[in-house]
Protein backbone atom coordinates (compact mmCIF):
# COMPACT_ATOMS: atom_id res chain seq x y z
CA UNK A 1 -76.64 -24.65 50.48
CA UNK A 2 -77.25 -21.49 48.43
CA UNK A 3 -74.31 -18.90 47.99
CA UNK A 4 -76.14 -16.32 49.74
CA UNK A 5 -76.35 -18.60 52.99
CA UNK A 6 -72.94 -20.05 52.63
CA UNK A 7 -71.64 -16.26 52.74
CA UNK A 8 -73.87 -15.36 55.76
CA UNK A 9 -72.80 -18.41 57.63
CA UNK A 10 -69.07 -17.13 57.16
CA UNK A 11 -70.15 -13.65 58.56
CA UNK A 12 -71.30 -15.38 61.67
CA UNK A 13 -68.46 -17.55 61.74
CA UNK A 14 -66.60 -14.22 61.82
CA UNK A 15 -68.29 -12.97 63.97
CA UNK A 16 -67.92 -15.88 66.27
CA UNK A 17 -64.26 -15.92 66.06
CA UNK A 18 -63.96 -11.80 66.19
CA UNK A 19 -65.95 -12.36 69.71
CA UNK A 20 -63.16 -14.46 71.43
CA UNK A 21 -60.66 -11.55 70.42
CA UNK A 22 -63.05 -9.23 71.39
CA UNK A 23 -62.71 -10.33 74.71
CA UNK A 24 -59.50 -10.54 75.27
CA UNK A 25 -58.80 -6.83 74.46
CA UNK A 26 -62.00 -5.95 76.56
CA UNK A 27 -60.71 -7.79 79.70
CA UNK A 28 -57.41 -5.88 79.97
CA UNK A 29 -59.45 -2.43 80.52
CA UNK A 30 -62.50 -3.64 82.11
CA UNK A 31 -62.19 -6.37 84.95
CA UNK A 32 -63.96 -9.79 83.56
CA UNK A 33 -66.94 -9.90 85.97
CA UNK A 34 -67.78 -6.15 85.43
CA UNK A 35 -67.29 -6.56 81.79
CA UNK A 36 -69.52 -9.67 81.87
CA UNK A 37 -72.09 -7.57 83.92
CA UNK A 38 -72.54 -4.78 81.50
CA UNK A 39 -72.65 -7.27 78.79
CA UNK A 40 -75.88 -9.13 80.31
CA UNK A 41 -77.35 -5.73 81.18
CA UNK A 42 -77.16 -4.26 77.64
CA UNK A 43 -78.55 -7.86 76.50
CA UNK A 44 -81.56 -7.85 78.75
CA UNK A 45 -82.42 -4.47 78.15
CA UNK A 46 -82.49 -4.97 74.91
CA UNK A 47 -84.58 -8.12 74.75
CA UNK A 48 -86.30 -9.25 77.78
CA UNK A 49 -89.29 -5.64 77.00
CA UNK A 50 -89.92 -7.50 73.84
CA UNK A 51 -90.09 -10.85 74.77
CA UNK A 52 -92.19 -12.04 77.62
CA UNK A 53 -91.98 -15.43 78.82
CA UNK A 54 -95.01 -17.20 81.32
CA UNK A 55 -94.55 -17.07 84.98
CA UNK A 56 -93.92 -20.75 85.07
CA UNK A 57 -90.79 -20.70 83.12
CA UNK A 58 -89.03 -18.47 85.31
CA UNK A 59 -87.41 -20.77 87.74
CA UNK A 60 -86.07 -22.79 84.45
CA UNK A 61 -84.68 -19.71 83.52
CA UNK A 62 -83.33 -18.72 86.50
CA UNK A 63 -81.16 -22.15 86.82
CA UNK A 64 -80.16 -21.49 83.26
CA UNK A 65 -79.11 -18.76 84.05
CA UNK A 66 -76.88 -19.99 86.83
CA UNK A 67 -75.23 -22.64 84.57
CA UNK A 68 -75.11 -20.65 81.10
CA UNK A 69 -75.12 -17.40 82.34
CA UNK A 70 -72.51 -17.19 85.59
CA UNK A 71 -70.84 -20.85 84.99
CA UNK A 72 -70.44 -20.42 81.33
CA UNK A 73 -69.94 -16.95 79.86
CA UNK A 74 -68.38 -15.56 83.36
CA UNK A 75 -65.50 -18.21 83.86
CA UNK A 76 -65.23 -17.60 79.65
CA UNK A 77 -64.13 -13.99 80.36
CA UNK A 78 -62.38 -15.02 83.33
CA UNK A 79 -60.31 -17.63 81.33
CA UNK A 80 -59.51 -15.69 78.60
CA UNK A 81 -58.05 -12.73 80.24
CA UNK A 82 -55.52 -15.15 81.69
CA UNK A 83 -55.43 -17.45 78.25
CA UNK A 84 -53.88 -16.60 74.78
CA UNK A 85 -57.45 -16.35 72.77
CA UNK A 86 -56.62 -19.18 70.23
CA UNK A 87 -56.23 -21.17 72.66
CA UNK A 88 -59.09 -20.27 74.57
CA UNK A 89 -61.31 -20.51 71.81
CA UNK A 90 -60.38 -24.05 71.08
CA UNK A 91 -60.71 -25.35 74.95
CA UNK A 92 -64.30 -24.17 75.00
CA UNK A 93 -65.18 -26.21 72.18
CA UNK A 94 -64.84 -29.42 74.85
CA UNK A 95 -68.35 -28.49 75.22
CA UNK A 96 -69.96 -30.34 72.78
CA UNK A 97 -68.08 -33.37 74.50
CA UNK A 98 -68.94 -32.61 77.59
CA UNK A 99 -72.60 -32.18 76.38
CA UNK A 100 -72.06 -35.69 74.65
CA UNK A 101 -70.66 -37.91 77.44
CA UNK A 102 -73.56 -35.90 80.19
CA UNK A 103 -76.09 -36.94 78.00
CA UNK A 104 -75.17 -40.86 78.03
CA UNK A 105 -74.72 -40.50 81.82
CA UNK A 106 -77.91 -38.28 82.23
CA UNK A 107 -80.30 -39.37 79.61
CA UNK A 108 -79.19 -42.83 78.88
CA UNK A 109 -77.88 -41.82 74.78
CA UNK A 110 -75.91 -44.19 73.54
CA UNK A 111 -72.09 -43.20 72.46
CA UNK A 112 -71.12 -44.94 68.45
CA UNK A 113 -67.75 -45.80 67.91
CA UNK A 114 -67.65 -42.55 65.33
CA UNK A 115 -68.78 -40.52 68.63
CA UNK A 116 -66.33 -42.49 70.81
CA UNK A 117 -63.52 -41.62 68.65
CA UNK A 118 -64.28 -38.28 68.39
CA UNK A 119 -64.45 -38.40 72.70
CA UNK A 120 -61.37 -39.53 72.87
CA UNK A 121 -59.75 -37.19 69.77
CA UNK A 122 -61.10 -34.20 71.71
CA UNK A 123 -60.00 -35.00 75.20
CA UNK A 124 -56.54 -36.45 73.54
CA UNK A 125 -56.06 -32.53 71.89
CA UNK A 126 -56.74 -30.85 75.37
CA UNK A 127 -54.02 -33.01 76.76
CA UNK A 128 -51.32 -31.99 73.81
CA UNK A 129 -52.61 -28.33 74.69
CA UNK A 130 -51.84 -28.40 78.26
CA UNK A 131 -48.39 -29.50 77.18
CA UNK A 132 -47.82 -26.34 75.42
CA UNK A 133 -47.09 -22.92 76.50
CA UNK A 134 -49.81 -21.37 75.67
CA UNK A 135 -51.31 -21.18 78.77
CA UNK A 136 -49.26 -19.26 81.90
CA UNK A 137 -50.58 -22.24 84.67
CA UNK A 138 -53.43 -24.75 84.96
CA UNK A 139 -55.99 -22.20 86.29
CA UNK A 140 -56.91 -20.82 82.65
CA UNK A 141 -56.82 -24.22 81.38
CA UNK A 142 -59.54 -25.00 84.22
CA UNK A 143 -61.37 -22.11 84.41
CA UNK A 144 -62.23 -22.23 80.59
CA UNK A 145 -62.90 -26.32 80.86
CA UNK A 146 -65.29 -25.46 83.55
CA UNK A 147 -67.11 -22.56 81.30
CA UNK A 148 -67.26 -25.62 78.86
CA UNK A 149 -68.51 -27.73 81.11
CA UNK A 150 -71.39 -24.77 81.47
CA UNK A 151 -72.64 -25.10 78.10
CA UNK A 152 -72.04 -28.37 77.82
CA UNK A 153 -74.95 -28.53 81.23
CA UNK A 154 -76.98 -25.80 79.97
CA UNK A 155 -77.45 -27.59 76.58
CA UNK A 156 -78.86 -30.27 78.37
CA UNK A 157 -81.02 -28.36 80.29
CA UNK A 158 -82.40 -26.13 76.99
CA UNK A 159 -82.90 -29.97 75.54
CA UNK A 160 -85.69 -31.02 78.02
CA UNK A 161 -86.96 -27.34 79.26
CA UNK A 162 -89.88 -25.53 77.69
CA UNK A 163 -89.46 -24.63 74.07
CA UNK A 164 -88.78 -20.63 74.49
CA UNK A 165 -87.85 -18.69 71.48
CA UNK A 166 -83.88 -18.12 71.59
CA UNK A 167 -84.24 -14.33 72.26
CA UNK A 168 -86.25 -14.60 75.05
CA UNK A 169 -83.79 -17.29 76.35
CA UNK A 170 -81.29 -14.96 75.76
CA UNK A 171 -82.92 -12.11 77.37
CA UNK A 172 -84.27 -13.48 80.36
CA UNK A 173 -81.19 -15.83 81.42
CA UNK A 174 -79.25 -12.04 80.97
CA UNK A 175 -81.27 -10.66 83.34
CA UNK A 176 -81.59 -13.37 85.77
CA UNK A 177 -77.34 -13.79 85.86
CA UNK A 178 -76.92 -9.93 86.00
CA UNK A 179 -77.37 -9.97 90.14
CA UNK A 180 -74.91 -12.86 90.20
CA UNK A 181 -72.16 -11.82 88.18
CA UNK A 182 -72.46 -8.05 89.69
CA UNK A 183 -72.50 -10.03 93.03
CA UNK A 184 -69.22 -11.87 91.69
CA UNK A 185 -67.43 -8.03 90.97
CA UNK A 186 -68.52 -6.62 93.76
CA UNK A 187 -66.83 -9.28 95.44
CA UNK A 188 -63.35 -9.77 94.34
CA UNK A 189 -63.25 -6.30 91.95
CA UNK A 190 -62.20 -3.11 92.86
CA UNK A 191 -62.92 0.64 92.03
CA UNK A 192 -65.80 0.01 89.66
CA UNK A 193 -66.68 3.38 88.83
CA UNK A 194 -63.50 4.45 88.59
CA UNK A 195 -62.40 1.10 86.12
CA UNK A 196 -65.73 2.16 84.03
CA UNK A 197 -64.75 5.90 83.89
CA UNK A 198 -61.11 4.67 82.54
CA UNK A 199 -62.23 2.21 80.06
CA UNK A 200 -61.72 3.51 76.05
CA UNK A 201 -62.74 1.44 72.90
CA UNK A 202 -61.51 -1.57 73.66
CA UNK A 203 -63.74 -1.96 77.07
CA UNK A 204 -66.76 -0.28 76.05
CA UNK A 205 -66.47 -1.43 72.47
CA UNK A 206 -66.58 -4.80 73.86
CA UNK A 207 -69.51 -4.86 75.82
CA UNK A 208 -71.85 -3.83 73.02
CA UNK A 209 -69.86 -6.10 70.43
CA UNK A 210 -70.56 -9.21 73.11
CA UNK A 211 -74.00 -8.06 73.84
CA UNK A 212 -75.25 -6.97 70.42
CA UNK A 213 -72.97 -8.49 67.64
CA UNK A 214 -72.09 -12.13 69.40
CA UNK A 215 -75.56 -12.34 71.25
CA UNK A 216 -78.03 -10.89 69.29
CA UNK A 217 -76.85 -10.36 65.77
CA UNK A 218 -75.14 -13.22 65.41
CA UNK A 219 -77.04 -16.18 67.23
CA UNK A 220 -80.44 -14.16 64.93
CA UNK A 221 -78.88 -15.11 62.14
CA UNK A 222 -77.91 -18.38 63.02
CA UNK A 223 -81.38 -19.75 63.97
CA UNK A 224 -82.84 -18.22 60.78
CA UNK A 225 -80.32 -20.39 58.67
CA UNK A 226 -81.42 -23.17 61.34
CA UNK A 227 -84.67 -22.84 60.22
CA UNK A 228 -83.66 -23.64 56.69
CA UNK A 229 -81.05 -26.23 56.89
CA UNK A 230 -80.82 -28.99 58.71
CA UNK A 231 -77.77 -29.10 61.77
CA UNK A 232 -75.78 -31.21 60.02
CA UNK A 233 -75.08 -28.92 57.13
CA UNK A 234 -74.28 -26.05 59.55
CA UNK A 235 -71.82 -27.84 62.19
CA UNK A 236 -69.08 -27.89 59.67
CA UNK A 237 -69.21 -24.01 59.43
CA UNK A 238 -69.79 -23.88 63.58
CA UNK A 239 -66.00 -25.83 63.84
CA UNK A 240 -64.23 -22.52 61.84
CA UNK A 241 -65.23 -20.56 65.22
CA UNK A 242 -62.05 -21.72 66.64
CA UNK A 243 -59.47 -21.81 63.38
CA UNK A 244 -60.71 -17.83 62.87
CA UNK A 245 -59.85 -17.29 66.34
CA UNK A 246 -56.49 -18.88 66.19
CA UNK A 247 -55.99 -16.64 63.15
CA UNK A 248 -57.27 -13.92 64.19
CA UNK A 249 -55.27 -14.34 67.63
CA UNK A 250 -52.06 -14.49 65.04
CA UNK A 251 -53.20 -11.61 63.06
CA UNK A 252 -54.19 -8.89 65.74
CA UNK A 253 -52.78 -9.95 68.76
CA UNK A 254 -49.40 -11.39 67.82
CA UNK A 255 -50.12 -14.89 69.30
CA UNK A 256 -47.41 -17.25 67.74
CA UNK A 257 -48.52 -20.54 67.09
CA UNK A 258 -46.54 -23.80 68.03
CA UNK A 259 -46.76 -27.47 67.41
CA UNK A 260 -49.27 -27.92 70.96
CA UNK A 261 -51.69 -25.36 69.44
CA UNK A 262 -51.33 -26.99 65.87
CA UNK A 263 -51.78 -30.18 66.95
CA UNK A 264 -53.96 -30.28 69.77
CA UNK A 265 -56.31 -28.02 68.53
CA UNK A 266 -56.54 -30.13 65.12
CA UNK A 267 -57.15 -33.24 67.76
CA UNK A 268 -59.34 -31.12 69.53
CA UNK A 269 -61.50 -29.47 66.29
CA UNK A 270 -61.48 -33.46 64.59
CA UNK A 271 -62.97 -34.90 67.67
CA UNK A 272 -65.66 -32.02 67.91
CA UNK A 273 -66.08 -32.73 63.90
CA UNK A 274 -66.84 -36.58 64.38
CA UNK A 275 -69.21 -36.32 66.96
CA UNK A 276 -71.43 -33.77 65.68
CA UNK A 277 -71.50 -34.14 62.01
CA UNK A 278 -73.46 -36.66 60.68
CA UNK A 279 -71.49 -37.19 57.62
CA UNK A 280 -73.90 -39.68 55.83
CA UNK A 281 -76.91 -37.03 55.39
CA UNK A 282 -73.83 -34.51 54.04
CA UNK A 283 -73.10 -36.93 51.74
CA UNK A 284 -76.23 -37.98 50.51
CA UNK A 285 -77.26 -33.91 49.96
């Protein structure tokens, strides 16, 4: 990979990890549904006017944007404002296997012993995590295995849906969650206007960092070095996400690490690692 893309995947990475942070300073002046509603709003406003999709793909996108948009990124902001973000960050990488054991149950894949041991590796880790205490009670823990489980669905569901361009994915499944999530907050949130009127940096910096940096700068980038290197020379720099969180957690927040973090999230990162990098093509590049 050339030194130019090697650097740009490390911005993204940063910008990844910067996201989970992010959050958890956004969460403790804006209420996580609210916050999660402005987000999408800012995102489709931004992108579903310049990307149209056909008629016929709207349902698809409208149960995407039940399972990525409310299941997923909601119960993420949920999770974390009850979560330490390291931690956080390294439970919602259980999606990919999630994604990997739905798709022998759903699609009839095959699981390798390489992809087996990385199963068991991953789900291993989250068990040394919940032994820790990093997290205040088992709700986090679930709430952010459940936003996993999300993705983990949604990727699935991107696999054998229409081809859309990842913008208008983006865009649309925004829009279509906004009405749910506000649905959510008006719900079991209070004082809305009064919340958005009191929020300072941290809440309104975070909905345009989620919206713009995260969603839209970041994920453009991505799929542009997507489009010149193949996924298993990238997934090694996707699996820093959650290390630069931890550090970053460390760093800004004051999050101490302990042996359950150190361990479990190594079990957790390895077992991620082994199932989606396909280390005979890195070796033979």
């Amino acid at each position: 990979m050339p030194l130019r893309d090697l650097l740009l995947g490390l911005v993204i990475v940063l910008i990844w990890a910067l996201n989970i942070i992010v959050i958890k300073l956004g969460v403790e002046e804006l209420p996580p549904l609210l916050l999660t509603t402005l987000r999408f709003m800012l995102v489709a406003i931004l992108l579903v006017p310049f990307h149209p999709v056909p008629r016929h793909q709207l349902p698809f996108l409208v149960l995407l944007s039940v399972t990525f948009g409310t299941l997923h990124f909601a119960l993420l902001f949920i999770g974390l404002g009850q979560a330490e973000a390291g931690t956080g960050a390294l439970l919602v990488q259980m999606g990919t296997p999630f994604a990997t054991l739905l798709a022998v149950l759903f699609l009839g894949e095959r699981l390798s012993p390489r992809r087996l041991a990385g199963l068991g590796l991953s789900f291993g880790g989250v068990v040394v995590l919940a032994g820790g205490p990093s997290l205040p009670s088992s709700l986090p823990m679930a709430l952010l295995l459940l936003s996993a489980l999300g993705w983990a669905v949604s990727q699935l569901l991107i696999k054998k849906g229409p081809n859309l361009a990842p913008m208008a994915l983006a865009g649309w499944v925004a829009l279509f969650a906004v009405p749910q999530v506000a649905l959510g907050s008006w719900w079991f949130e209070r004082e809305h206007l009064a919340v958005m009127a009191g929020a300072g940096w941290f809440g309104w910096g975070a909905v345009f960092y989620t919206a713009v940096m995260s969603s839209i700068v970041a994920y453009g980038l991505w799929y542009g070095l997507l489009r010149r290197h193949p996924v298993s020379r990238l997934a090694p720099l996707s699996l820093l996400v959650p290390v630069g969180a931890v550090l970053l957690g460390v760093v800004l927040l004051g999050e101490r690490l302990n042996s359950h973090v150190l361990l479990g999230g190594a079990m957790v990162i390895a077992g991620v690692g082994l199932i989606v990098i396909r280390f005979g093509a890195l070796l033979r590049r």
